[in-house]
N, C-alpha and C. Protein backbone atom coordinates (compact mmCIF):
# COMPACT_ATOMS: atom_id res chain seq x y z
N UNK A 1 101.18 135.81 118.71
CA UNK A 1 99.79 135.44 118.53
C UNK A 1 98.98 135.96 119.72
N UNK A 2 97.71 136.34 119.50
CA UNK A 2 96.86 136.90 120.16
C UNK A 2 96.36 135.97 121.11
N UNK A 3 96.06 136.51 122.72
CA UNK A 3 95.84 134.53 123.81
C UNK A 3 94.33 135.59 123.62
N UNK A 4 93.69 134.50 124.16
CA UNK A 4 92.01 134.53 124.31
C UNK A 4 92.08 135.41 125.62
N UNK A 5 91.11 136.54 125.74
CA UNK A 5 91.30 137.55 126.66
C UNK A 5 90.15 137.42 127.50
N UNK A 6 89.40 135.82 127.09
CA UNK A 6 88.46 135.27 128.24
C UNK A 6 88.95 134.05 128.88
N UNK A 7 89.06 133.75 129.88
CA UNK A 7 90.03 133.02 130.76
C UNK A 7 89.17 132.35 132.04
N UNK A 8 89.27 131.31 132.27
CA UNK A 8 88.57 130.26 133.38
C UNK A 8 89.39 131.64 134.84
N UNK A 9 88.73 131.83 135.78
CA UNK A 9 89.23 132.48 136.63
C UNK A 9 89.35 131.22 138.10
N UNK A 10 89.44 132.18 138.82
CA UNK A 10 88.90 131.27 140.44
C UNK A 10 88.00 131.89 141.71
N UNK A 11 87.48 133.00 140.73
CA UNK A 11 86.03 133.88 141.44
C UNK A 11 85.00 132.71 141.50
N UNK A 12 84.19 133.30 142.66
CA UNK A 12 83.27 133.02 143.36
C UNK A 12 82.47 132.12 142.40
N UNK A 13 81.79 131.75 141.67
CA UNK A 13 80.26 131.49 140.73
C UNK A 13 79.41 131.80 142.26
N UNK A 14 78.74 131.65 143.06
CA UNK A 14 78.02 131.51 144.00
C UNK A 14 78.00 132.83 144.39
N UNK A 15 79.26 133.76 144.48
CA UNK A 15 78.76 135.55 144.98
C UNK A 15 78.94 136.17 143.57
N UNK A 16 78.72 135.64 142.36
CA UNK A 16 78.76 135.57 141.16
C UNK A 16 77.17 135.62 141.05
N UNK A 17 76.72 134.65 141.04
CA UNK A 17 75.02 134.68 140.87
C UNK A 17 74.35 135.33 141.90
N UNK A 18 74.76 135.40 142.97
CA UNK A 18 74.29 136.00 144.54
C UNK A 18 74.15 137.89 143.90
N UNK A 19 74.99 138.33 142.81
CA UNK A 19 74.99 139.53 142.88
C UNK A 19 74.31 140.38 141.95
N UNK A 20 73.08 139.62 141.19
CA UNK A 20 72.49 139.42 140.03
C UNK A 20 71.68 140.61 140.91
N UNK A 21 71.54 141.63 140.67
CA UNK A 21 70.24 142.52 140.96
C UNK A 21 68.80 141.99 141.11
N UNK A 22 68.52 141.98 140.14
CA UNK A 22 67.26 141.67 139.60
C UNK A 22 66.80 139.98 139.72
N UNK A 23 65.70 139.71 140.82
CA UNK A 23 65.56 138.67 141.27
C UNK A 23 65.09 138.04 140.09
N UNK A 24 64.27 138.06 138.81
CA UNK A 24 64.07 137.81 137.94
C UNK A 24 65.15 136.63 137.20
N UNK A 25 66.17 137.67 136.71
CA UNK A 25 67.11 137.02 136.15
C UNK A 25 67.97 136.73 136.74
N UNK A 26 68.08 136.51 138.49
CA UNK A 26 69.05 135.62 139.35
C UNK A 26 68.13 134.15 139.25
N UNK A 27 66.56 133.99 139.39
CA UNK A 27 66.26 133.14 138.95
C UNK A 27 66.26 132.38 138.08
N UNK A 28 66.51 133.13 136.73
CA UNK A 28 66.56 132.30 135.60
C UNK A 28 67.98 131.83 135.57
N UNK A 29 68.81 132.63 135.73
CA UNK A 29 70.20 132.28 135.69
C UNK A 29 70.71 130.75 136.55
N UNK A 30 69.70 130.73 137.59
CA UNK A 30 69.69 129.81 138.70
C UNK A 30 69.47 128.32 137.72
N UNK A 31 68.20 128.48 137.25
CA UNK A 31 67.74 127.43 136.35
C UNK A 31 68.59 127.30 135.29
N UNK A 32 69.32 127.97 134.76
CA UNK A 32 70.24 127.90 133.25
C UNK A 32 71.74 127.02 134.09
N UNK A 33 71.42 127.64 135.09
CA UNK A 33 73.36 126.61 136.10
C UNK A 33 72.81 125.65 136.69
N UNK A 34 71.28 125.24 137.07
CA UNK A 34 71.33 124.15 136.89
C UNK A 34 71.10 122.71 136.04
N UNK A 35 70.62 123.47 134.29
CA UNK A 35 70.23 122.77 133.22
C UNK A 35 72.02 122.39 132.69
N UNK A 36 73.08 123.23 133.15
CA UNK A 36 74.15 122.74 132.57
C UNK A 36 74.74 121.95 133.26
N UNK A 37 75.01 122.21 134.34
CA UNK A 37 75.07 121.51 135.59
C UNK A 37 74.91 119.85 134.89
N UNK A 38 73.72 119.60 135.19
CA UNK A 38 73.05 118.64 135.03
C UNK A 38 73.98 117.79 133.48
N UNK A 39 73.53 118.38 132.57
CA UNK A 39 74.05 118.48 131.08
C UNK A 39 75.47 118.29 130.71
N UNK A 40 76.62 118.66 131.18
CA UNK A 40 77.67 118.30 131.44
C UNK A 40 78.49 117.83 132.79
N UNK A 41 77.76 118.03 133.48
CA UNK A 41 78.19 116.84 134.85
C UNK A 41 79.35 117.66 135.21
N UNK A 42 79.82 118.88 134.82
CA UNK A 42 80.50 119.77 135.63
C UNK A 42 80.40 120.94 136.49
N UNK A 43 81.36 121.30 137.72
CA UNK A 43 80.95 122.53 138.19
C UNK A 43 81.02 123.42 137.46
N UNK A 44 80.53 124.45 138.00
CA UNK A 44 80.42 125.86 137.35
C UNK A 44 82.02 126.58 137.95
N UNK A 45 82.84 127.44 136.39
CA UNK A 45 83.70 128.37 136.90
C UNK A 45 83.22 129.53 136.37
N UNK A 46 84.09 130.68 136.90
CA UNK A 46 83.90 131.81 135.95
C UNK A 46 84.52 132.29 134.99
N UNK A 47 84.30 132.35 134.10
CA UNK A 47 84.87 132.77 132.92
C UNK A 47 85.00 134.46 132.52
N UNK A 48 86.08 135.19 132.60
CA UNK A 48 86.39 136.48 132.96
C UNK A 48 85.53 136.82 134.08
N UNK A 49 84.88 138.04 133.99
CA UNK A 49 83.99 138.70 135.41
C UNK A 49 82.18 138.14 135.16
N UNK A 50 81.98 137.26 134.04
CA UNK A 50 80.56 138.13 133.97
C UNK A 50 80.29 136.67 132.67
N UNK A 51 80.92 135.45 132.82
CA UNK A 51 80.14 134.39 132.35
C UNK A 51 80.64 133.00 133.13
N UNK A 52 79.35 132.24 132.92
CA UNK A 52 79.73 130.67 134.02
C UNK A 52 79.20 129.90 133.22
N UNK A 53 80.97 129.12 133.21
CA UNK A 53 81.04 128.03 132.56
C UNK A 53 81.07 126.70 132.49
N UNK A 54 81.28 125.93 132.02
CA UNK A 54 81.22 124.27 132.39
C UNK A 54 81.81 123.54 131.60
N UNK A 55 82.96 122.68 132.38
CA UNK A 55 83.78 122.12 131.05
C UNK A 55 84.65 123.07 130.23
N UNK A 56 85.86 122.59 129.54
CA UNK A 56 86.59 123.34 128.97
C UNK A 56 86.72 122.52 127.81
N UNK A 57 87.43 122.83 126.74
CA UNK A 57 87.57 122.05 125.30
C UNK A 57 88.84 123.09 124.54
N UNK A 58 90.01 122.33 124.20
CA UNK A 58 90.89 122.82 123.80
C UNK A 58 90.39 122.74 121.88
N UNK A 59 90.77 124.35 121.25
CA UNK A 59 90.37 124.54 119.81
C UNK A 59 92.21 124.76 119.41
N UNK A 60 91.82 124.65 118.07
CA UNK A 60 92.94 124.89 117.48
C UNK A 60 92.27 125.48 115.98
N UNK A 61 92.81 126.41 115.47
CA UNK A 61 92.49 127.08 114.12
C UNK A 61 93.75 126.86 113.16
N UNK A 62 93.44 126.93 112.18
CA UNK A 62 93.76 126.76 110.78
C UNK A 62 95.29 127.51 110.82
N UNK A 63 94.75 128.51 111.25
CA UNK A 63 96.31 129.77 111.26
C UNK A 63 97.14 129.57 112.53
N UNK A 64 96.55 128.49 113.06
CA UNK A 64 97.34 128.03 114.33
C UNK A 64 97.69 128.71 115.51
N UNK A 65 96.22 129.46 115.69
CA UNK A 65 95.83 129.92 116.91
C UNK A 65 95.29 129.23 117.84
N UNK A 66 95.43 128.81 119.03
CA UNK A 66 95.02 127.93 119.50
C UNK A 66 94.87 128.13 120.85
N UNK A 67 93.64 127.46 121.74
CA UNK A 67 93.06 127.96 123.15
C UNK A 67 92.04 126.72 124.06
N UNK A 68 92.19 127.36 125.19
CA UNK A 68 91.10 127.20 125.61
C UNK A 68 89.74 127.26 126.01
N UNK A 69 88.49 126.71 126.22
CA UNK A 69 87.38 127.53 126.08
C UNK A 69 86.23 126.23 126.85
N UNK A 70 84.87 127.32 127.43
CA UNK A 70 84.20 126.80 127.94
C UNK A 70 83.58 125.60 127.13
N UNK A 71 82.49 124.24 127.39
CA UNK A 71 82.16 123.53 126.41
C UNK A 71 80.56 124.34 126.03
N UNK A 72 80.13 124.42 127.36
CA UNK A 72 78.97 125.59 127.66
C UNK A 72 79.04 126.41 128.72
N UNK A 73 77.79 127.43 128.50
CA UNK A 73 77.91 128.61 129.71
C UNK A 73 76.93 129.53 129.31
N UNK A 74 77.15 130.37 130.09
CA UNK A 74 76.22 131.35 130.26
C UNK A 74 76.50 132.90 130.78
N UNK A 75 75.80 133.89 130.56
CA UNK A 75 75.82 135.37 131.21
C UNK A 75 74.67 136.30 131.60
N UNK A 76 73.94 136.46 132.64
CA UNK A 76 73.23 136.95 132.72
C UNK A 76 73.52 138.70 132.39
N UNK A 77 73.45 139.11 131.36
CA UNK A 77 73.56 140.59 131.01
C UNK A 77 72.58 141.33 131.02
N UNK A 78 72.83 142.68 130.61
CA UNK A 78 71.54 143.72 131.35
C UNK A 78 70.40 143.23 130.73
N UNK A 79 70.81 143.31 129.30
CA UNK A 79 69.46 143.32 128.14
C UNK A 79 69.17 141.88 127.37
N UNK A 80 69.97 140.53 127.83
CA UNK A 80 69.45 139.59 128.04
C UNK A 80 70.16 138.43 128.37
N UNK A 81 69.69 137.06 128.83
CA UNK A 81 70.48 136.42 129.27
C UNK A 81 70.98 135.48 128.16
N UNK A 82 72.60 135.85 127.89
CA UNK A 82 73.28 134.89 127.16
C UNK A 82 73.76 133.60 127.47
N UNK A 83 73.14 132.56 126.49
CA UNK A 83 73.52 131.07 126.57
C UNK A 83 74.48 130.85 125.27
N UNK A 84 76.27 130.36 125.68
CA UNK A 84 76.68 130.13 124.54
C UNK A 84 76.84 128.61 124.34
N UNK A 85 75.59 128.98 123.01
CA UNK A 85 76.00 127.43 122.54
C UNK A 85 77.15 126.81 121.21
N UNK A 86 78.09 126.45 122.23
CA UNK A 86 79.83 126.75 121.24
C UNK A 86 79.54 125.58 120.00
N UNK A 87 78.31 124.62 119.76
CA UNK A 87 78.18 124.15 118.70
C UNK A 87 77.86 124.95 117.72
N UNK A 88 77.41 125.82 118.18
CA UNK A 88 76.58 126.96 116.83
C UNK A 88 75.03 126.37 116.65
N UNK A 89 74.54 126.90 115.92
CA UNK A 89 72.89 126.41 115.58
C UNK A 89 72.79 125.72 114.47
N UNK A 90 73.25 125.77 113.40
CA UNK A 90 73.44 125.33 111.70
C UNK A 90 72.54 123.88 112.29
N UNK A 91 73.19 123.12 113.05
CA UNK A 91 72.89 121.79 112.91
C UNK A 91 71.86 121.54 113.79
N UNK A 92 71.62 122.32 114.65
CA UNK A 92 70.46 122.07 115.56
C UNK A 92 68.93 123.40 115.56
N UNK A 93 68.98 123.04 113.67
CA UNK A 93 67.95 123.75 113.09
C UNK A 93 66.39 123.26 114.02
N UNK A 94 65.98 122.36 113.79
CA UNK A 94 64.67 121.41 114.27
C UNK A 94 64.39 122.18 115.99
N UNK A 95 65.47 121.83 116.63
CA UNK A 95 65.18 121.74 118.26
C UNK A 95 64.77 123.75 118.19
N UNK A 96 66.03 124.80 117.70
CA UNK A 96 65.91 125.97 117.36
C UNK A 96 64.13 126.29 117.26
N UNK A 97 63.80 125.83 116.60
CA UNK A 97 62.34 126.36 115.66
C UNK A 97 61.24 126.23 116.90
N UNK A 98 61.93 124.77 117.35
CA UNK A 98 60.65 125.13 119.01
C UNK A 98 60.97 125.59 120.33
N UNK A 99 61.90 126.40 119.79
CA UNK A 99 62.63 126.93 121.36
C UNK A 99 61.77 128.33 122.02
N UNK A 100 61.02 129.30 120.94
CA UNK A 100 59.99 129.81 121.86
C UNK A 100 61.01 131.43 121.38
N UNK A 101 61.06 132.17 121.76
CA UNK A 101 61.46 134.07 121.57
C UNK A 101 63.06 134.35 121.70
N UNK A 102 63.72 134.40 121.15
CA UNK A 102 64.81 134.60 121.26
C UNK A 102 65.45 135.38 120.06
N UNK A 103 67.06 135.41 120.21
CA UNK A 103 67.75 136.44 118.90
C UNK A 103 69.42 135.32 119.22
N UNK A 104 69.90 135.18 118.05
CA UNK A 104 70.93 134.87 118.05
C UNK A 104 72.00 135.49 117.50
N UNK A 105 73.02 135.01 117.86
CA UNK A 105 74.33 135.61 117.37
C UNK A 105 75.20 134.00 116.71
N UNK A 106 76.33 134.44 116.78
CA UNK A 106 77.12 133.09 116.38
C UNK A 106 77.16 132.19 116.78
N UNK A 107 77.57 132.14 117.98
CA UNK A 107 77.54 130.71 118.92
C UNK A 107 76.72 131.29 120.55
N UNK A 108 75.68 132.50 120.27
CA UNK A 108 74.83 133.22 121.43
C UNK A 108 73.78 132.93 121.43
N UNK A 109 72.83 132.47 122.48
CA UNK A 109 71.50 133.11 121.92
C UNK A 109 71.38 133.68 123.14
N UNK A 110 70.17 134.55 122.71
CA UNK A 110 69.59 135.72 123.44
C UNK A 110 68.82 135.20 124.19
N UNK A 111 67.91 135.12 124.98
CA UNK A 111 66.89 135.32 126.06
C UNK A 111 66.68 136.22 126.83
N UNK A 112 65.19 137.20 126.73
CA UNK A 112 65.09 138.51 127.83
C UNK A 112 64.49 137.63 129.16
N UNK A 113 63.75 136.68 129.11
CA UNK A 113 63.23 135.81 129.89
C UNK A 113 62.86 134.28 129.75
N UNK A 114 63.71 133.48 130.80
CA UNK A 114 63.64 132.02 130.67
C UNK A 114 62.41 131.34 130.15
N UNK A 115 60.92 132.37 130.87
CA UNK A 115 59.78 131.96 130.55
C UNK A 115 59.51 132.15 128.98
N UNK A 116 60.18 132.78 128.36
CA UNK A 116 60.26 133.09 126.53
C UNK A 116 60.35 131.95 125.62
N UNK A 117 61.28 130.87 126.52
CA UNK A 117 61.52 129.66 125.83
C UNK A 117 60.77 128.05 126.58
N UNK A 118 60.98 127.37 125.85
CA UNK A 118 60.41 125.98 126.48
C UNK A 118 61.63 125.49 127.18
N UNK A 119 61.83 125.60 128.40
CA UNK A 119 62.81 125.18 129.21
C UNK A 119 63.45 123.49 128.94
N UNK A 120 62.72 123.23 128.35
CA UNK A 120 63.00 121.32 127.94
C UNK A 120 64.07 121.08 126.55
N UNK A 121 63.36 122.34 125.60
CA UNK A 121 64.21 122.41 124.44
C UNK A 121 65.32 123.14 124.49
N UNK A 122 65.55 124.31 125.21
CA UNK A 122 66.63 124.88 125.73
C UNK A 122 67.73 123.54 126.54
N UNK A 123 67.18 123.06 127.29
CA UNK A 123 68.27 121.79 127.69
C UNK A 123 68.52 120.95 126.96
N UNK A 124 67.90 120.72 125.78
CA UNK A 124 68.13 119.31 124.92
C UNK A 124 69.11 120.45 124.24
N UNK A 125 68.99 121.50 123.82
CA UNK A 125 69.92 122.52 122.68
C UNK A 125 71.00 122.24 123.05
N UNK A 126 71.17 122.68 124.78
CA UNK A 126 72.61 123.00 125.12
C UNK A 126 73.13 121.25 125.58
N UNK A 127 72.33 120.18 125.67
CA UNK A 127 72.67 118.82 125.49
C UNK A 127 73.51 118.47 124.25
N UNK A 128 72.81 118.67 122.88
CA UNK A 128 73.06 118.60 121.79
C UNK A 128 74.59 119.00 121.79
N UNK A 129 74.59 120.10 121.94
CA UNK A 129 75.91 120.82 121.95
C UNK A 129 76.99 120.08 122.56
N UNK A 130 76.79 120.13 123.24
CA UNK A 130 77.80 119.66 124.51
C UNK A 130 78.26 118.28 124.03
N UNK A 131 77.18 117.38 123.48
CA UNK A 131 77.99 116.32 122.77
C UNK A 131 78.58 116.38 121.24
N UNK A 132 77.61 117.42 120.91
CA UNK A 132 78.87 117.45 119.55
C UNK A 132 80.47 117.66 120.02
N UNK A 133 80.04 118.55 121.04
CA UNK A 133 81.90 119.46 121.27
C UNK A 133 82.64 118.40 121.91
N UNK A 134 81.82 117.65 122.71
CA UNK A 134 82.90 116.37 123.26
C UNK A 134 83.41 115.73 121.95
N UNK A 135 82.55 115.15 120.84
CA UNK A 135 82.60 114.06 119.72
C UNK A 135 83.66 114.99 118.90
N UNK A 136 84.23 116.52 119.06
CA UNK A 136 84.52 117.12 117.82
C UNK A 136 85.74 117.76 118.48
N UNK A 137 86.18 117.40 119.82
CA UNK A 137 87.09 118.30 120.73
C UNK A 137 87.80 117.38 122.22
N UNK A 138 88.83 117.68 121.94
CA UNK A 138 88.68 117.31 123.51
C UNK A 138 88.74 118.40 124.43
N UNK A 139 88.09 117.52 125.00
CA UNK A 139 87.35 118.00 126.18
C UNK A 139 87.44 117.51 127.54
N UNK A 140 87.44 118.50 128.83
CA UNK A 140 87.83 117.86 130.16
C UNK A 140 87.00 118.41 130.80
């Protein structure tokens, strides 16, 4: 069976965010580690080279693949900053609709800039989340 080829590391987070080019999105990134921060009451690790995470939550699939994984996190990337929210959106249609410019993926959303969204609903999103995945996972 195939292991998850993204992995909690023991790099820096701190020369992790320190190395963000672009003061822009070292700022926002700043504010996104500390809305999770806050939100799950855990430190930040790194998750492969290039996402920071919080909390872990063991999954198990159907075909009995099974792993570990962040509860939330984040990546500041070139072309925008990814927040994964591992609840998915389906259920957190309402909060979604007033979150302000973004693009999603499965359990991604997009942001080119923090100022794009309402910083309040972005924390209640990744709140939301974070307690479904506790209520639906365990979680440490």
């Amino acid at each position: 069976m195939a292991e998850n080829k993204t992995k909690a590391t023991k790099a820096s987070v701190t020369e992790f965010m320190n190395s963000i080019a672009d003061p822009q999105k070292r700022a926002d990134a700043r504010k996104v580690a500390a809305m999770m921060r806050r939100v799950t009451g855990k430190r930040a690790k790194m998750w492969g080279s290039s996402i920071v995470g919080y909390g872990t939550y063991h999954y198990k699939y159907a075909s009995g693949r099974e792993g570990d994984f962040m509860v939330a996190g984040f990546s500041p990337r070139k072309q925008a900053l990814t927040v994964y929210v591992m609840a998915g959106f389906g259920r957190f249609d309402a909060l979604v609709a007033k979150l302000g410019k973004y693009k999603t993926g499965k359990s991604c959303l997009y942001i080119k800039r923090l100022s794009d969204v309402d910083e309040k609903v972005l924390e209640k999103l990744i709140a939301e989340s974070v307690k479904y995945m506790r209520k639906n996972y365990e979680t440490w």
